[in-house]
Protein backbone atom coordinates (compact mmCIF):
# COMPACT_ATOMS: atom_id res chain seq x y z
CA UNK A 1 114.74 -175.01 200.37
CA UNK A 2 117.20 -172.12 200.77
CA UNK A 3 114.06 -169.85 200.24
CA UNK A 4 112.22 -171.65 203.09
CA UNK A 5 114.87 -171.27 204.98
CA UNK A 6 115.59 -167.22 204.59
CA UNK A 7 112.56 -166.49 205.72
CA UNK A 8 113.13 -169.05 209.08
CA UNK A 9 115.78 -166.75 209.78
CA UNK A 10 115.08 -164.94 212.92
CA UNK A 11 118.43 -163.39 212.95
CA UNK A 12 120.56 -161.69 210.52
CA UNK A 13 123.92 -163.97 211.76
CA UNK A 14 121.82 -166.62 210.62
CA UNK A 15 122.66 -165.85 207.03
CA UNK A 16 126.03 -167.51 207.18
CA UNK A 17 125.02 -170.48 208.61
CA UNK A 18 122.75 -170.80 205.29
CA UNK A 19 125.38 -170.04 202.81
CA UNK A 20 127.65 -172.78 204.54
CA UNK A 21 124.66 -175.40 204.55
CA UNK A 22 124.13 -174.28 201.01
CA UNK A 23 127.56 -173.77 199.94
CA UNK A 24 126.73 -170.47 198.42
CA UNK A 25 128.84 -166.97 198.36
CA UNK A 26 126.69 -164.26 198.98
CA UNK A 27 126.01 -162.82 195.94
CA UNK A 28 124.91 -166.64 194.46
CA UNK A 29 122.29 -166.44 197.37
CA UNK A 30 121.28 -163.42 196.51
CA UNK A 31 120.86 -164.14 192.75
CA UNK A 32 118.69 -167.61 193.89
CA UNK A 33 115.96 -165.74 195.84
CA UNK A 34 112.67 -164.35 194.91
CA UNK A 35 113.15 -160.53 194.75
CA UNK A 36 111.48 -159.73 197.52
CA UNK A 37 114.37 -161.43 199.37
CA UNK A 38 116.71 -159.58 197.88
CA UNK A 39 117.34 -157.61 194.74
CA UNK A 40 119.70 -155.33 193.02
CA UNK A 41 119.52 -151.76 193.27
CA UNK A 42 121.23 -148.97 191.96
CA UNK A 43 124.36 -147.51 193.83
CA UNK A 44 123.22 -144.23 194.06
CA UNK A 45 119.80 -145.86 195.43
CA UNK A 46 121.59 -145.86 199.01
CA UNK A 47 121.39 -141.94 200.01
CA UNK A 48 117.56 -141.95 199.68
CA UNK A 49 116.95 -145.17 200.83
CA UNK A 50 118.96 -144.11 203.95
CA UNK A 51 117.03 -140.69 204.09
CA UNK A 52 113.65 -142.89 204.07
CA UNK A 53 114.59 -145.27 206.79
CA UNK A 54 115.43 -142.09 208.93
CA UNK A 55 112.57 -140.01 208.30
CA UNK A 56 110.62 -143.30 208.91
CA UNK A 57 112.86 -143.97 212.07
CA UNK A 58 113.24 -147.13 211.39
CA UNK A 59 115.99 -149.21 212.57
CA UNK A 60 118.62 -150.71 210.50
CA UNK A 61 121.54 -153.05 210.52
CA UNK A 62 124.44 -151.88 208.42
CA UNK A 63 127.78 -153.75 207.44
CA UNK A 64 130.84 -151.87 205.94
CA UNK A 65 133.56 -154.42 205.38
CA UNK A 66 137.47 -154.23 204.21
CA UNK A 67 140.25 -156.42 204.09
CA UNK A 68 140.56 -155.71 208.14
CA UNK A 69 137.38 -155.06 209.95
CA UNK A 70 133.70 -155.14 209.51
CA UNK A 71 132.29 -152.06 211.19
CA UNK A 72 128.02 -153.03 212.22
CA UNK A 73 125.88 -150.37 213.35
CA UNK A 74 122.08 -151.21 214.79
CA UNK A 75 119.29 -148.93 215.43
CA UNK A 76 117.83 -145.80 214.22
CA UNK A 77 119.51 -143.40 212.18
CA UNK A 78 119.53 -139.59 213.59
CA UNK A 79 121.71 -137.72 211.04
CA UNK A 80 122.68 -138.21 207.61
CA UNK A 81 125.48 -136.04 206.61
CA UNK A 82 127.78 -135.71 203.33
CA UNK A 83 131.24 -134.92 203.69
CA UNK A 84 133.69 -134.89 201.26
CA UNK A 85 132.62 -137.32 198.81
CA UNK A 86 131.43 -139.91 202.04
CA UNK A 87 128.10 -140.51 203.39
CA UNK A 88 128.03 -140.22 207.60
């Protein structure tokens, strides 16, 4: 059922509407789907998956979270850029 209902989603806000109807944190919901779904990658996975979706220019949502904001961004990245131990 939660399966079915992942791929239903049209939206990616959807996704905490299904871990309330499911009563699931996000990394139980994560470890319940096929891994197609979602999987776990390595950490230092991220730079050239990044570098891929740009060259590719593909767009992308991405959520950086702390105990005080969630910053989102949409659309297609331009520039990657390291800087002092960060990824921009």
């Amino acid at each position: 059922a939660l399966e079915n209902d992942w791929r239903a989603m049209t939206d990616v806000h959807q996704f905490f509407g299904l871990l309330r109807k499911y009563q699931l944190s996000r990394q139980q919901a994560f470890r319940l789907v096929s891994d197609d779904l979602a999987c776990r990658v390595d950490r230092h996975a991220l730079p050239s998956l990044l570098e891929t979706v740009r060259q590719e220019g593909n767009e992308i949502m991405i959520f950086v979270g702390n105990r005080g904001c969630v910053q989102i961004f949409t659309g297609a990245l331009e520039k990657l850029a390291p800087m002092r131990g960060w990824l921009n």
